[in-house]
C-alpha atoms as a PDB file:
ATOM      1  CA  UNK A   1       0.000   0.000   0.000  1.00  0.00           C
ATOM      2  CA  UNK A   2       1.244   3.244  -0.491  1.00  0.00           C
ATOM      3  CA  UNK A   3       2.014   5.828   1.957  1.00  0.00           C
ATOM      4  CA  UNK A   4      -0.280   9.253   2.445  1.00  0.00           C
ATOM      5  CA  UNK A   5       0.531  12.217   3.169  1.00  0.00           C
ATOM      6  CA  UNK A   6       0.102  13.139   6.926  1.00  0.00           C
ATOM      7  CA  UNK A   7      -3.226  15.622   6.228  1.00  0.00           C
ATOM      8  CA  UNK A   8      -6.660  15.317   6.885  1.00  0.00           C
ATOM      9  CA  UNK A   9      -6.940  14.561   2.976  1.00  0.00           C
ATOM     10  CA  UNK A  10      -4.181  11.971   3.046  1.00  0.00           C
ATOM     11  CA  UNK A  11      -5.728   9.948   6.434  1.00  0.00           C
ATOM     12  CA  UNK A  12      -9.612   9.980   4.606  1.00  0.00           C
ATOM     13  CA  UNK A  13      -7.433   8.500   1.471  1.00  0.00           C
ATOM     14  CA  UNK A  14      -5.747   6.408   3.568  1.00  0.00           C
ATOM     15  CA  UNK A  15      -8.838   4.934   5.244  1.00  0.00           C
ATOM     16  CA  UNK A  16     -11.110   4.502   2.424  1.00  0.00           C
ATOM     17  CA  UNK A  17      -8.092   2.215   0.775  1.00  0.00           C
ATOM     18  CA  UNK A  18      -8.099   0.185   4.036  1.00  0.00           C
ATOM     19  CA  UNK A  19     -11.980   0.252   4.439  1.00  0.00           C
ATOM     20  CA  UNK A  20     -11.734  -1.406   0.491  1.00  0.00           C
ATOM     21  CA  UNK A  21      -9.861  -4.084   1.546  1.00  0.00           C
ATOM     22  CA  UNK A  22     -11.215  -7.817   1.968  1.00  0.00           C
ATOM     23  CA  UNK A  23     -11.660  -8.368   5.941  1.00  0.00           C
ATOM     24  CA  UNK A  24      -8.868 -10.836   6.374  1.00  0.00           C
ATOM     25  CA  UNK A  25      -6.836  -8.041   5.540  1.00  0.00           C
ATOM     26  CA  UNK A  26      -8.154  -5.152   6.881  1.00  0.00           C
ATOM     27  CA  UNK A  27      -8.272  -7.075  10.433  1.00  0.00           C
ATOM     28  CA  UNK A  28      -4.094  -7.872  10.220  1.00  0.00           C
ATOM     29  CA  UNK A  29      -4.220  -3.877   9.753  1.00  0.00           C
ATOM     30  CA  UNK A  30      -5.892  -3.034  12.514  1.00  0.00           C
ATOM     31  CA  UNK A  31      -3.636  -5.793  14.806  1.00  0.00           C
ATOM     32  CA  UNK A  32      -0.894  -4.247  13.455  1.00  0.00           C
ATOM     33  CA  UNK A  33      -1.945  -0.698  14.408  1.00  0.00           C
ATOM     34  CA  UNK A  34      -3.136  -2.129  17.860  1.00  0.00           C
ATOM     35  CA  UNK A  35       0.292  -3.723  18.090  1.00  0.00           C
ATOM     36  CA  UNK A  36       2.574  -1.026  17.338  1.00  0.00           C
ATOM     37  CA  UNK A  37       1.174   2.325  16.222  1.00  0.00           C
ATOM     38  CA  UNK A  38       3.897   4.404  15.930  1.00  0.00           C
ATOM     39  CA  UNK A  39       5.509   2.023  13.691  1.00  0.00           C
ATOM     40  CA  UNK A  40       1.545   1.345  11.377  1.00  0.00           C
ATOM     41  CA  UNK A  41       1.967   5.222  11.341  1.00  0.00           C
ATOM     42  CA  UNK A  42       5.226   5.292   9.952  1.00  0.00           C
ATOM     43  CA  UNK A  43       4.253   2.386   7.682  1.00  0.00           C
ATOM     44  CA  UNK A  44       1.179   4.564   5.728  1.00  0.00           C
ATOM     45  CA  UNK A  45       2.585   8.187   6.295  1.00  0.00           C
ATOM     46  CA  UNK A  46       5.131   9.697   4.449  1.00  0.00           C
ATOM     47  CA  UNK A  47       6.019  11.889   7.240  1.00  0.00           C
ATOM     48  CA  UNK A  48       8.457  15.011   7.466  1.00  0.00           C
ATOM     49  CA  UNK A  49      11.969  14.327   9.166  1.00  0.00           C
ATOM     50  CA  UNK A  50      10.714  16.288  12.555  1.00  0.00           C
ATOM     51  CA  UNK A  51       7.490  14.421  12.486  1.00  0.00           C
ATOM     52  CA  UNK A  52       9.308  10.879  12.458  1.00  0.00           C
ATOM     53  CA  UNK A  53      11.292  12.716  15.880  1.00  0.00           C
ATOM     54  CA  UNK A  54       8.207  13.769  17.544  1.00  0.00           C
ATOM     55  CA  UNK A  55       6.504  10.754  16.538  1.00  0.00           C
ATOM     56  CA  UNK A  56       9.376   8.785  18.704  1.00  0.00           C
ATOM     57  CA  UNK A  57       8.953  11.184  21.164  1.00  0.00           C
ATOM     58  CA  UNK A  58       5.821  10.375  22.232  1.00  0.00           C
ATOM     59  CA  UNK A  59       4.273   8.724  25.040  1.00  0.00           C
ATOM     60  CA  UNK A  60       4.360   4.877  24.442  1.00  0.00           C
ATOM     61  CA  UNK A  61       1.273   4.419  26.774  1.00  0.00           C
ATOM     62  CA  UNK A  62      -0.452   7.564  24.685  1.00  0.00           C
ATOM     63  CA  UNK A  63       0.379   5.794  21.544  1.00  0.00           C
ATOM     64  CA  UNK A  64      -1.076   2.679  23.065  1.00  0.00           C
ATOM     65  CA  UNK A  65      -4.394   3.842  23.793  1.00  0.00           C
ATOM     66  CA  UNK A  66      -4.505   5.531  20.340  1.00  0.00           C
ATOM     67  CA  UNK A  67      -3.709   2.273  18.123  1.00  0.00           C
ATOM     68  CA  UNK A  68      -6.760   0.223  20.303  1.00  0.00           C
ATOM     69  CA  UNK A  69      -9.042   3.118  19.596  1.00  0.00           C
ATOM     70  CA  UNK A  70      -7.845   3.155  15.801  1.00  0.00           C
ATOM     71  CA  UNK A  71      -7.677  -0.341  15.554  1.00  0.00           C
ATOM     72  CA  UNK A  72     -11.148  -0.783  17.201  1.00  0.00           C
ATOM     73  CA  UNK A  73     -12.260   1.424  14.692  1.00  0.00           C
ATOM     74  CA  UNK A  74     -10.693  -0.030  12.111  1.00  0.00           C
ATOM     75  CA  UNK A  75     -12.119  -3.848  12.704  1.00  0.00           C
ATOM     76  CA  UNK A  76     -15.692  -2.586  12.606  1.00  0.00           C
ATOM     77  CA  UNK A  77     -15.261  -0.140   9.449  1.00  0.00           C
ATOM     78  CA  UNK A  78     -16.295   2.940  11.787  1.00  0.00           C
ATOM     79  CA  UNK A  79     -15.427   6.541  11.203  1.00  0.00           C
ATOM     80  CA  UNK A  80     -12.306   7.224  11.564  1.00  0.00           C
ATOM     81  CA  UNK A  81     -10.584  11.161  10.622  1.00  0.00           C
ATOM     82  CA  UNK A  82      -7.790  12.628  11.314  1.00  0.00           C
ATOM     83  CA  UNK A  83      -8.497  16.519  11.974  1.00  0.00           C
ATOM     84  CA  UNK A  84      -5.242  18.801  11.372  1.00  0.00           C
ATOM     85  CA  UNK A  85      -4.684  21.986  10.205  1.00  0.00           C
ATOM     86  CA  UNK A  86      -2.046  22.393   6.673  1.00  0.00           C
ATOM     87  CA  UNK A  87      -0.326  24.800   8.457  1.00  0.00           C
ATOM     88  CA  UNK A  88       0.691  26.298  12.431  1.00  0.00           C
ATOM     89  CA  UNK A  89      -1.195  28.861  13.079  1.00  0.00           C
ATOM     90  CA  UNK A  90       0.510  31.563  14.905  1.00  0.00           C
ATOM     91  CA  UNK A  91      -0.598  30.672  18.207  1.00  0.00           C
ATOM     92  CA  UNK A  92       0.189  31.873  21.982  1.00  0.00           C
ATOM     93  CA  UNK A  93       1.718  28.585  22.471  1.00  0.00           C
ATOM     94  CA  UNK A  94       4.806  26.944  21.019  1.00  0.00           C
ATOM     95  CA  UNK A  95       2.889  23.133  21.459  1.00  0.00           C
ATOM     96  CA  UNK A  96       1.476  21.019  19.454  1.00  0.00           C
ATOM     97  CA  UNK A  97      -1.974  19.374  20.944  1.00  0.00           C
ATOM     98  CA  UNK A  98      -2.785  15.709  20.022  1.00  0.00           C
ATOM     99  CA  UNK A  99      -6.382  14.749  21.489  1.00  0.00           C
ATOM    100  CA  UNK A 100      -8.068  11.306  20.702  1.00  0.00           C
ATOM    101  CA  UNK A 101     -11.856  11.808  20.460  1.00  0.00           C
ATOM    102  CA  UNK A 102     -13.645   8.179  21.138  1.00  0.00           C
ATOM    103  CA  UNK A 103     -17.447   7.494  21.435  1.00  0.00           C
ATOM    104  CA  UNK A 104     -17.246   4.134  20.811  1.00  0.00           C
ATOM    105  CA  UNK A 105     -19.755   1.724  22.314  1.00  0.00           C
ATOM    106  CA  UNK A 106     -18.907  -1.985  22.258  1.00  0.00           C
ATOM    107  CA  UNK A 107     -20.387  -5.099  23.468  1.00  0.00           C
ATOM    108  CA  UNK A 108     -19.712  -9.096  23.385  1.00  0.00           C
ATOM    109  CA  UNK A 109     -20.534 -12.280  24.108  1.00  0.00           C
ATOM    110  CA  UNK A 110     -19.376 -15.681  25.406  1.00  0.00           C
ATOM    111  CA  UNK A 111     -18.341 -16.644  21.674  1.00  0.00           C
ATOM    112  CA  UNK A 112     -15.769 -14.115  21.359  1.00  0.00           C
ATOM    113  CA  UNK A 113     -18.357 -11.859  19.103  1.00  0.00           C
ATOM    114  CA  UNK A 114     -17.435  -8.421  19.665  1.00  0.00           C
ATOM    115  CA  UNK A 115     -19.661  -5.559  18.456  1.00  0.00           C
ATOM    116  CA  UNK A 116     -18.702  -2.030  17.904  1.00  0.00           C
ATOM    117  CA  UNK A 117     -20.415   1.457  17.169  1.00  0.00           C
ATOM    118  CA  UNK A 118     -19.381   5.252  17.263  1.00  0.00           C
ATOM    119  CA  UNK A 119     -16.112   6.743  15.767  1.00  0.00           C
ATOM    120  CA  UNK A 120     -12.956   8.387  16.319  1.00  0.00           C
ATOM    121  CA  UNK A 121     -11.335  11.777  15.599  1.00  0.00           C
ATOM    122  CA  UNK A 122      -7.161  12.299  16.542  1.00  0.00           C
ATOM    123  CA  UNK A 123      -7.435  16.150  16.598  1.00  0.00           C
ATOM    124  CA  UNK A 124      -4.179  17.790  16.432  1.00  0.00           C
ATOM    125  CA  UNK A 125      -3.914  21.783  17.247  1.00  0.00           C
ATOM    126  CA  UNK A 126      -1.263  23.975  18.347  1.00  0.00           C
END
C-alpha cells in the first residue's frame, strides 16, 4: 500500500483504501496498528523528518491507547478522521496538541463476538 501524506486529505485517502480491503486483511491492519502504532503510522505516512522525531517522542502508553481506539475502529469499518490543520497557526503557544476523540460503544458475548459502534477523531492543534 502506499504511503499518504500526513493531512486530513491523506488519512480519509488512507482509510477509504483500508476500508476497500477484503476483511482478512483489513483485520491484520488493525492488529498491526493495535500492536505497534507508531511504527503502522510510519508504515502509511510519508512523514516530514521532525514528524518521524516527535513521533518517537511520544508517550508509548499515549500511543497505546490511540492504536486500540484506531484499531477498534478499524475492525468494525467505523469513522475514523484525522483533523489537522495544513499549516501552524501563529498561536500563543509553542505546542502542538494531540487529542483522541472516542465514542465508541462496544459489546460481546461468550463466543468471542465483539460488536462495535461510534467513531474516532485524533485532533491535532497547536
Amino acid at each position: 500500500m502506499e504511503k499518504f501524506p500526513f493531512t486530513s486529505e491523506g488519512a480519509a485517502e488512507l482509510v477509504a483504501a483500508l476500508y476497500a480491503l477484503p476483511d482478512l486483511a483489513l483485520q491484520a491492519e488493525a492488529a498491526d496498528a493495535n500492536a505497534d502504532f507508531a511504527e503502522w503510522l510510519l508504515k502509511h505516512f510519508a512523514f516530514e523528518p521532525s514528524q518521524v522525531v516527535y513521533l518517537g517522542s511520544m508517550s508509548p502508553t499515549l500511543l497505546s491507547f490511540m492504536g486500540a481506539q484506531v484499531a477498534m475502529a478499524m475492525r468494525h469499518r467505523l469513522p475514523l478522521t484525522l483533523v489537522k490543520p495544513l499549516t501552524k497557526a501563529a498561536a500563543l503557544r509553542d505546542s502542538k496538541l494531540i487529542e483522541t476523540k472516542s465514542n465508541i460503544d462496544t459489546d460481546g458475548d461468550g463466543n468471542g463476538g465483539e460488536h462495535a459502534s461510534g467513531s474516532v477523531s485524533i485532533e491535532i492543534s497547536y
